[in-house]
Protein backbone atom coordinates (compact mmCIF):
# COMPACT_ATOMS: atom_id res chain seq x y z
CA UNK A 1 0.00 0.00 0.00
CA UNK A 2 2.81 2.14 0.92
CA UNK A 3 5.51 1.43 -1.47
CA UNK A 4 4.58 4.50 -4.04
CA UNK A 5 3.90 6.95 -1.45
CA UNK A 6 6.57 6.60 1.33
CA UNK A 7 10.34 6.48 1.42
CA UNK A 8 11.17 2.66 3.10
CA UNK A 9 14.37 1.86 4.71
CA UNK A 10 15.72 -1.17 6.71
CA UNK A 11 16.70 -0.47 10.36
CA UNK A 12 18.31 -3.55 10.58
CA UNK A 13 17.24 -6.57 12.26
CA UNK A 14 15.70 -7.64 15.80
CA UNK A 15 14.03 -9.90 18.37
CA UNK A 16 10.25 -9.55 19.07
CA UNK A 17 8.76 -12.21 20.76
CA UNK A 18 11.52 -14.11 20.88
CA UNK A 19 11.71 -14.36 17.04
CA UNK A 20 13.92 -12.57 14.50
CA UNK A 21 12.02 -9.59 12.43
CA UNK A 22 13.25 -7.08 9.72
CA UNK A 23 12.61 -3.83 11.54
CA UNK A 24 11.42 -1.42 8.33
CA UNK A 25 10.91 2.41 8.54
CA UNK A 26 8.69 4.13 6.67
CA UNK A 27 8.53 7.56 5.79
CA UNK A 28 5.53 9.41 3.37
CA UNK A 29 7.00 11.66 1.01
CA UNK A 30 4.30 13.94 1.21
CA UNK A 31 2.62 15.74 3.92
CA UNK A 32 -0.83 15.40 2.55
CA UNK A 33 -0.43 11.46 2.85
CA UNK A 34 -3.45 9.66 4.41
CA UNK A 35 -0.75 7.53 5.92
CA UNK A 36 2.07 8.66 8.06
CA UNK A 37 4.96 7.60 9.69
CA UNK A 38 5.21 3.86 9.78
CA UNK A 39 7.52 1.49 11.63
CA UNK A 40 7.33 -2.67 10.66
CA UNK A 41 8.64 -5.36 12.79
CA UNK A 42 8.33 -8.31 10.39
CA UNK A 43 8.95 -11.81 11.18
CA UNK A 44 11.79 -13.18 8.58
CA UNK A 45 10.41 -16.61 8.78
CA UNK A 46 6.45 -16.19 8.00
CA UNK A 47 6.17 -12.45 7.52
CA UNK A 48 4.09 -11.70 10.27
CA UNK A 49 4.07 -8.23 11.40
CA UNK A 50 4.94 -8.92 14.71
CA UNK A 51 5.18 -4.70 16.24
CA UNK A 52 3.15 -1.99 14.33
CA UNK A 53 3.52 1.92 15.04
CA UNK A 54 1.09 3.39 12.49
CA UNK A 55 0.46 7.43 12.34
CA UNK A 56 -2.36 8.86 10.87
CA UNK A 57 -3.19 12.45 10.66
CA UNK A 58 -2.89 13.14 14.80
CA UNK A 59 -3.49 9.52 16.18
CA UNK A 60 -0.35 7.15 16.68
CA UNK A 61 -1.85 3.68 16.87
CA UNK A 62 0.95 0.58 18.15
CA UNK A 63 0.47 -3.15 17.99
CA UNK A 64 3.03 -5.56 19.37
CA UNK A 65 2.94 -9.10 20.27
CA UNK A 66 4.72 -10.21 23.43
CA UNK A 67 4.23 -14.00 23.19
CA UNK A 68 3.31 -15.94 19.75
CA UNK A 69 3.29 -19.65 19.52
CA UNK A 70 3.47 -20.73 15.51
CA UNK A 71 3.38 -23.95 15.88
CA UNK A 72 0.64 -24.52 18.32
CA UNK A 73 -2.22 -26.74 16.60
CA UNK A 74 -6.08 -26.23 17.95
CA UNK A 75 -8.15 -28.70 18.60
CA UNK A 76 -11.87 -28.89 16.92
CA UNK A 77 -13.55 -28.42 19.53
CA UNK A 78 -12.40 -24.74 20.10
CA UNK A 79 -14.62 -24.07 17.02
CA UNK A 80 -17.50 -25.41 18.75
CA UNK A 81 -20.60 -22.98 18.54
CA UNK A 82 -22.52 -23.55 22.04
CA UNK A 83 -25.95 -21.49 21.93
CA UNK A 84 -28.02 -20.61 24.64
CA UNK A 85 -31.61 -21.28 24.66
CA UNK A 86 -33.05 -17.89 24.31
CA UNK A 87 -30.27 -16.81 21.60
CA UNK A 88 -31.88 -15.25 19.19
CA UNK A 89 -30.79 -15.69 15.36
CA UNK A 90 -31.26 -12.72 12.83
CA UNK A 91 -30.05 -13.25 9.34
CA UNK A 92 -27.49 -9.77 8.99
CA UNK A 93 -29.46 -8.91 5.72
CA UNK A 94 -31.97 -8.40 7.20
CA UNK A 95 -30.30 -5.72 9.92
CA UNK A 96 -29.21 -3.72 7.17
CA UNK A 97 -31.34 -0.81 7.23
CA UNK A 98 -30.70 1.43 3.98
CA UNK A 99 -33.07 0.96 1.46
CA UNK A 100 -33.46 2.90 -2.07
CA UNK A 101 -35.99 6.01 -1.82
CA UNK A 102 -36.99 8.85 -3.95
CA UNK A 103 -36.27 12.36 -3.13
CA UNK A 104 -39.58 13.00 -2.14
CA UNK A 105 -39.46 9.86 0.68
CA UNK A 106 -36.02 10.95 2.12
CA UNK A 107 -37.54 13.93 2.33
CA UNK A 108 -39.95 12.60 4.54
CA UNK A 109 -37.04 10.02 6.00
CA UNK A 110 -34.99 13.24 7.37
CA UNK A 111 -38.14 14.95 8.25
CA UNK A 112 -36.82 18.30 7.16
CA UNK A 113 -36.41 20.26 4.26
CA UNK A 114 -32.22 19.79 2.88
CA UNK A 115 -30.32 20.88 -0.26
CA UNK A 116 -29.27 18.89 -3.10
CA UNK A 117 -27.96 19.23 -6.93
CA UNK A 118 -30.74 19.46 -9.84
CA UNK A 119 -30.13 16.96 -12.51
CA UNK A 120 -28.37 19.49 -14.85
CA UNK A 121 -25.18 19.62 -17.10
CA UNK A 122 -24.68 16.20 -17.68
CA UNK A 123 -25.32 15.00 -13.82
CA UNK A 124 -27.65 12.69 -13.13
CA UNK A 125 -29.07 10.69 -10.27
CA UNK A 126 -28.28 7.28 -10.01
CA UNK A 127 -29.97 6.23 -6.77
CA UNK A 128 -30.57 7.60 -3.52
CA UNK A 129 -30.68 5.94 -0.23
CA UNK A 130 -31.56 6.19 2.90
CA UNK A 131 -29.59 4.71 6.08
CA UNK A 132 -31.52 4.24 9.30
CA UNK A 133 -28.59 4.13 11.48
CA UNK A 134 -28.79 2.63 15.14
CA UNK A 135 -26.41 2.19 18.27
CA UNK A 136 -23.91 4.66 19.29
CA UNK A 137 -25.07 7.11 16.42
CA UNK A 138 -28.71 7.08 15.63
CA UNK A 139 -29.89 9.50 12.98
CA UNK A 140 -31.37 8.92 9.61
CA UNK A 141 -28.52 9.65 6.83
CA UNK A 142 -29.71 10.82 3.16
CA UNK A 143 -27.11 9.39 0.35
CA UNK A 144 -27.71 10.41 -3.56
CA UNK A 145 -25.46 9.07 -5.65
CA UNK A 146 -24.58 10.89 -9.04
CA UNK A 147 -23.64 10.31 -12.17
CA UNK A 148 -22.28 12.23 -14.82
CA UNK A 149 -21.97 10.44 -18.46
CA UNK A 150 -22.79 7.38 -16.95
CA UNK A 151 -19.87 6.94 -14.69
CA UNK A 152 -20.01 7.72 -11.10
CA UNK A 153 -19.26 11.55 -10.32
CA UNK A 154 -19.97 12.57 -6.74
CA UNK A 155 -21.83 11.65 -3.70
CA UNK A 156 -23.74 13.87 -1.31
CA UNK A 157 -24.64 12.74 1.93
CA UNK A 158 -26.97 14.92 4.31
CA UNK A 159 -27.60 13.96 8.07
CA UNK A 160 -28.63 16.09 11.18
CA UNK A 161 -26.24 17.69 13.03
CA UNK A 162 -24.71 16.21 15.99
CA UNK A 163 -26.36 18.56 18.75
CA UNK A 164 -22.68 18.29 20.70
CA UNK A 165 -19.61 18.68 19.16
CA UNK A 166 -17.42 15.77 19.88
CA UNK A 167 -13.78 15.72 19.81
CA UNK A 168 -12.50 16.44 16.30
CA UNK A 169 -10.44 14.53 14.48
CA UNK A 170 -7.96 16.54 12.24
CA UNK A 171 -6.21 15.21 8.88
CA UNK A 172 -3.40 16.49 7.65
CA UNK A 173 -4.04 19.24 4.55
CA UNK A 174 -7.47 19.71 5.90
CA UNK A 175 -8.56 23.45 4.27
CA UNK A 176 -11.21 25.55 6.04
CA UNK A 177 -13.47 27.16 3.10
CA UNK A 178 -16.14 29.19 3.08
CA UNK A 179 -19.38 27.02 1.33
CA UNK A 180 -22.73 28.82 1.00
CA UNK A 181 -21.70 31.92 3.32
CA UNK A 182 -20.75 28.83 5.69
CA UNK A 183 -17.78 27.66 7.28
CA UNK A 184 -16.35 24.10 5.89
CA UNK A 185 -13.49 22.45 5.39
CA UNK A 186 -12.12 20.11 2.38
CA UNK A 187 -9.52 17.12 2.29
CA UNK A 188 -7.65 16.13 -0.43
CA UNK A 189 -5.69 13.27 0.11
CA UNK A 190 -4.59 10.56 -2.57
CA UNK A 191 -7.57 10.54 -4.27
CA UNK A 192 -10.18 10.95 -1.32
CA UNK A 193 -11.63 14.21 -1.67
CA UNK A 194 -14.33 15.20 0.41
CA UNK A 195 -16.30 18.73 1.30
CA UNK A 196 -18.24 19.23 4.45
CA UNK A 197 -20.34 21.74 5.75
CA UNK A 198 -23.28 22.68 8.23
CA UNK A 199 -26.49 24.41 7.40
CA UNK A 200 -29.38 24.98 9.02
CA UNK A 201 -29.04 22.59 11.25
CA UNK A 202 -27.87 19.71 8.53
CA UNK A 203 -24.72 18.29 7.83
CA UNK A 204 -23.62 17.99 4.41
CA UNK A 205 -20.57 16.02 3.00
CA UNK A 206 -19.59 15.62 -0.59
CA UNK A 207 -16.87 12.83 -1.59
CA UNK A 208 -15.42 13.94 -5.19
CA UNK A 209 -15.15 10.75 -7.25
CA UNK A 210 -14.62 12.35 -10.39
CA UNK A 211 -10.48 13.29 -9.88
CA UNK A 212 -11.48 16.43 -12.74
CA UNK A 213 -13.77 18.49 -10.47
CA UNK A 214 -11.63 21.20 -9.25
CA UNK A 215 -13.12 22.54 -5.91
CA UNK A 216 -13.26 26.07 -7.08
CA UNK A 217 -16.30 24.68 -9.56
CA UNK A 218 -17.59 22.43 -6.91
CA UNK A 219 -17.93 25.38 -4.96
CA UNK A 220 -19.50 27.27 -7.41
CA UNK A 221 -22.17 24.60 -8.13
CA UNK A 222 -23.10 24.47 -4.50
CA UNK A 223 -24.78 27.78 -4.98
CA UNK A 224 -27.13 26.47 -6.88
CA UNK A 225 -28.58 23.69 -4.80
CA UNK A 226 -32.08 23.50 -4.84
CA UNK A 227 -34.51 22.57 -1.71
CA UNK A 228 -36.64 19.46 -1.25
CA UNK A 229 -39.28 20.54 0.17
């Protein structure tokens, strides 16, 4: 994943777990990378990664086994499924709770009046969808997919707007811009472009799939969004 966009170099070797590992270093070439810093402990015999220090944007995350057994064989029985009587069994289609709507039903769906982009110029819509989502966030989430020339061109998602603001979670190269007389911000990092703002009391996010849309004219054609009422 990393070999295009970061500079790797051996550190020499080392012991983890009692086993000998190639220590690797890995270092992005460009600040905008998704990926950052990234340090590989890998065992010479299997190529396990047996230690992990992974940056991204301003979380460090670190793995590291301190006991592994490669040999060890499990018995059967370990992959015996024991149910209770009252267990319940749901088939995980079924739990999946987006389903394909009209503009007028996620309307209704979001129970509000939101923004999006008229089929115009070329753009079309392709489907739209709407996500009943459940557990630690709950909120009904409005996804129209678009389609310019028959190949996928953008996607805007609109949700309600978290009523606390939880900790943020910054990437690197994220731009503040100014979207409909609103503050937003924009990320473009190898290919994943994305532009998010609030209004009226909505959240909107745009991922870019189309690498050609400059976000000058993206910009520009959020100013003529049109309501569903």
């Amino acid at each position: 994943m990393i070999q295009e966009t970061h500079e790797i170099t051996s550190e020499g070797d080392e012991k983890i777990a009692g086993r000998n590992t190639f220590h690797l270093v890995a270092k992005p070439k460009e600040k905008s990378s998704l990926l950052g810093k990234q340090e590989l402990w890998i065992d010479k015999e299997n190529w396990m990664v047996l230690k992990m220090y992974s940056t991204s944007g301003n979380q460090t995350s670190k793995a590291i086994y301190t006991k592994i057994d490669v040999g060890a064989t499990i018995p059967e029985k370990k992959f015996a499924l024991h149910l209770a009587e009252d267990v319940e069994i749901k088939n995980l289609n079924e739990l999946n709770k987006m389903k394909t709507v009209t503009l007028q039903q996620a309307r209704e769906g979001l129970d509000t009046p939101f923004l999006y982009f008229p089929e115009e110029n070329g753009m079309e819509i392709s489907t739209i969808e709407q996500d009943d989502l459940t557990g630690l966030v709950e909120r009904t989430e409005i996804n129209i997919n678009y389609n310019k020339e028959d190949i996928p061109f953008l996607t805007l998602s609109v949700f309600e707007s978290p009523k606390e603001e939880d900790e943020t979670y910054t990437l690197p190269e994220e731009e503040s811009v100014t979207v409909r007389n609103h503050e937003g911000s924009f990320i473009d990092m190898e290919g994943f472009r994305n532009l998010v703002w609030q209004e009226e009391g909505l959240t909107y996010s745009i991922l870019i799939i189309d690498p050609s849309i400059p976000l000058e004219k993206l910009l520009q054609a959020t100013e003529k969004m049109q309501i569903v009422k």
